[in-house]
Protein backbone atom coordinates (compact mmCIF):
# COMPACT_ATOMS: atom_id res chain seq x y z
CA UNK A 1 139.55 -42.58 30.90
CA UNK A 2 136.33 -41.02 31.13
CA UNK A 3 133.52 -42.41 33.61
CA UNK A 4 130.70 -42.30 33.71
CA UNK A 5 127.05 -44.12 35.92
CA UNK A 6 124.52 -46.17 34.93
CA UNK A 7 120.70 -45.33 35.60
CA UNK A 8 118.01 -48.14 35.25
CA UNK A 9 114.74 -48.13 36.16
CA UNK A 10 111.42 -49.88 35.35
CA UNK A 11 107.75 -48.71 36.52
CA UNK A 12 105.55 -51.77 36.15
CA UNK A 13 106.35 -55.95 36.82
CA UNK A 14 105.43 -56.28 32.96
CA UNK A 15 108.19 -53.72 32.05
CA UNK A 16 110.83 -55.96 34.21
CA UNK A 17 109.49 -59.47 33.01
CA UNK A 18 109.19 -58.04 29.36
CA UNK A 19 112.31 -56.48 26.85
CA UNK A 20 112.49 -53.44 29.36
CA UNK A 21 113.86 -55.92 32.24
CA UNK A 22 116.56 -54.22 34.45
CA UNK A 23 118.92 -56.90 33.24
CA UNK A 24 118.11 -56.09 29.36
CA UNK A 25 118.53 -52.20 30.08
CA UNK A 26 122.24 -52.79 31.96
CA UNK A 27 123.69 -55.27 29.09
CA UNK A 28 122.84 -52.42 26.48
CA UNK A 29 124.46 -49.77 28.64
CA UNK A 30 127.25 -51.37 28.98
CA UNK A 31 127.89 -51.87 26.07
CA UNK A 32 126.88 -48.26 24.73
CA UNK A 33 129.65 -46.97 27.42
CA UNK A 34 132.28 -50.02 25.59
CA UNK A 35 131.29 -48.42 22.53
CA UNK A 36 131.76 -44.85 23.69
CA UNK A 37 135.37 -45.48 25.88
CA UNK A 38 133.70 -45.08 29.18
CA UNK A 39 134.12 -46.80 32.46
CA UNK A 40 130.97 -47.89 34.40
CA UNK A 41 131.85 -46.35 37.83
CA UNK A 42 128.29 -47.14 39.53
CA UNK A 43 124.99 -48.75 38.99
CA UNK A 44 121.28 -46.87 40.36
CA UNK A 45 118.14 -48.98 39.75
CA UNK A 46 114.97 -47.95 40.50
CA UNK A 47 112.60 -51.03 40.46
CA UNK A 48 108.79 -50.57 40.51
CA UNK A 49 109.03 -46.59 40.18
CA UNK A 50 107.27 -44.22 38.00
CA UNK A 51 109.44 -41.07 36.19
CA UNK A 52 105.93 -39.22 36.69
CA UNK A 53 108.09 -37.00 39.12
CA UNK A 54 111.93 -37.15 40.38
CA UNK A 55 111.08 -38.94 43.93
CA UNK A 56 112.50 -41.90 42.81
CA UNK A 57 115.22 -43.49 45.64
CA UNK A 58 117.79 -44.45 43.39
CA UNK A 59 117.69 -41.73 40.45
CA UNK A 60 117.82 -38.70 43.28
CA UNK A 61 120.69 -41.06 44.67
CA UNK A 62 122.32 -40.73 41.46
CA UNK A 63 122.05 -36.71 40.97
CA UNK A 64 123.34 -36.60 44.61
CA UNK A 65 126.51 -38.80 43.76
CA UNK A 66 127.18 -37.23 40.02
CA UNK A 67 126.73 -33.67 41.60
CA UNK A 68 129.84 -34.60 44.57
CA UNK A 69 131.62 -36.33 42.72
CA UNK A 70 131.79 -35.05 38.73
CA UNK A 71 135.61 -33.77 39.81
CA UNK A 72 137.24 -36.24 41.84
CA UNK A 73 135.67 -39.35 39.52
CA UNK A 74 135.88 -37.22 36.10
CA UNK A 75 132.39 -38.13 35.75
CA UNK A 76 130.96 -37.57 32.34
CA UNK A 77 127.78 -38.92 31.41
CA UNK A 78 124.78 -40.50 32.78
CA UNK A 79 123.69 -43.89 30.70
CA UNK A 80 120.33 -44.65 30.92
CA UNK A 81 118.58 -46.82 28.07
CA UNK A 82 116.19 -44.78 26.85
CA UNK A 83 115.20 -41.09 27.81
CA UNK A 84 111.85 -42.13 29.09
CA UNK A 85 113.51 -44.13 32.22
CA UNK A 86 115.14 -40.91 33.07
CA UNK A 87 112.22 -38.25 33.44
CA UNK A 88 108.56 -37.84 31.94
CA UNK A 89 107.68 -35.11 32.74
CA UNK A 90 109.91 -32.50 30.64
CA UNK A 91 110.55 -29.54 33.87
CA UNK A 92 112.66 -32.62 35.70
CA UNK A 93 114.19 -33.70 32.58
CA UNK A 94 115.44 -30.33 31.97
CA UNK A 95 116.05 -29.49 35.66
CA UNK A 96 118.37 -31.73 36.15
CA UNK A 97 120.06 -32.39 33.00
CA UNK A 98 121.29 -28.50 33.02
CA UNK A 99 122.53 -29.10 36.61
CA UNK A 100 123.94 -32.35 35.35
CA UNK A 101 125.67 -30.62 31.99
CA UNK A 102 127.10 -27.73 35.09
CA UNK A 103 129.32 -29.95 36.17
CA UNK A 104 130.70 -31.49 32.56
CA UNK A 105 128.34 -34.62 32.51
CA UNK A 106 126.25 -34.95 29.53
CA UNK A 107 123.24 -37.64 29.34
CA UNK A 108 123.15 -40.21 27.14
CA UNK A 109 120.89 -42.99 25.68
CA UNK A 110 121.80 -46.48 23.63
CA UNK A 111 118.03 -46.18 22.28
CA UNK A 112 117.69 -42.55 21.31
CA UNK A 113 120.77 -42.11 19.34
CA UNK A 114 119.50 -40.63 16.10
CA UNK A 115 121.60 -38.31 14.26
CA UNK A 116 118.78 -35.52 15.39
CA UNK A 117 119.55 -36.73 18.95
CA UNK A 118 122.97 -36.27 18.75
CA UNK A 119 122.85 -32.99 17.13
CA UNK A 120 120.27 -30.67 19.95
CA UNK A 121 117.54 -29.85 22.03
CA UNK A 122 115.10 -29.63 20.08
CA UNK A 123 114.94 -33.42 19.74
CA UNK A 124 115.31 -33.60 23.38
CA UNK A 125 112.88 -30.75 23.95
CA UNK A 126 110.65 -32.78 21.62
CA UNK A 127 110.92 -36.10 23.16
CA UNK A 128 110.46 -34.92 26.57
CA UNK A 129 106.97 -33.48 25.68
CA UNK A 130 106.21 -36.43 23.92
CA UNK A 131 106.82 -38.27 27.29
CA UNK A 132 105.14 -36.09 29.63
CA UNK A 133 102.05 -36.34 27.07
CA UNK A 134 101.78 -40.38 26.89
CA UNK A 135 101.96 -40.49 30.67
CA UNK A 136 99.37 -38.17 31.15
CA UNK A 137 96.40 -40.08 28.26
CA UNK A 138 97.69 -43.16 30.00
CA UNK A 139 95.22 -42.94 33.25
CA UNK A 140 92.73 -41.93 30.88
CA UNK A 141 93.30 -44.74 27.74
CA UNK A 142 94.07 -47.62 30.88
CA UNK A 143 90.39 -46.32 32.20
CA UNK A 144 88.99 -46.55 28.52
CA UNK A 145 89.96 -50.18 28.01
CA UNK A 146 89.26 -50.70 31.40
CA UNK A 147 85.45 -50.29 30.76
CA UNK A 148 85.41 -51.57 27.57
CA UNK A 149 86.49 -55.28 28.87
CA UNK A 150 83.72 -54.82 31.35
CA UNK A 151 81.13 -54.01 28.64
CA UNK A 152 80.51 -50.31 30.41
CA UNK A 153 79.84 -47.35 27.68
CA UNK A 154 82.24 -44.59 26.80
């Protein structure tokens, strides 16, 4: 059987109380890897962390583990729920993806499974940017409702 790990992870206490709840994010990765014949080998969760950059406890945790042990675990995909929880910003997406795909294990998502998904990067490519652009306009649009609650100009 094929294995494979789990990666969760949730920036904000709204995200964990709300649909994107650690919880919500494991039950529909589990049953993705049912789905897909794989066996859930290990769990990371990164709780309260931003995919802004890859300094994130459990998801370098995670690298580190798929990286030693793709062989000896036949390790072959990473589960997360959707491609934002993995990386934002599109270098560490594609950074460690390719030095995820070196060693046989391919990453996958419950949320982002669109035939276009399934079929290249350029969707990935695509989605990535997308990504890295919403969480760089989200200082600035927070900032802009922000001041308009407090009845400041803009």
């Amino acid at each position: 059987m094929k294995n494979a790990v789990v990666y969760l992870r949730v920036s904000t206490d709204r995200q964990a109380d709300k649909d994107l709840s650690l919880p919500t994010q494991l039950e529909s990765c589990r049953q993705f890897a049912k789905k897909n014949d794989l066996h859930v080998v290990k769990i990371f969760e990164d709780a309260g962390e931003s995919a802004r950059t890859s300094d994130r406890p459990a998801f370098l945790e995670m690298i580190d583990f798929c990286l030693t042990h793709a062989k000896s675990l036949n390790l072959k995909a990473v589960i997360c729920w959707d491609t934002s929880r993995f990386a934002r910003n599109r270098y560490d997406a594609l950074l460690y993806k390719k030095q995820l795909e070196k060693k046989g294990i391919k990453s996958f998502s419950p949320v982002n499974r669109s035939e276009k998904a399934r079929r290249g990067s350029f969707w990935r490519g695509s989605w990535s940017w997308l990504m890295n652009f919403i969480r760089r306009r989200s200082p600035e649009t927070s900032s802009v409702a922000w001041r308009r609650t407090q009845g400041g100009a803009f």
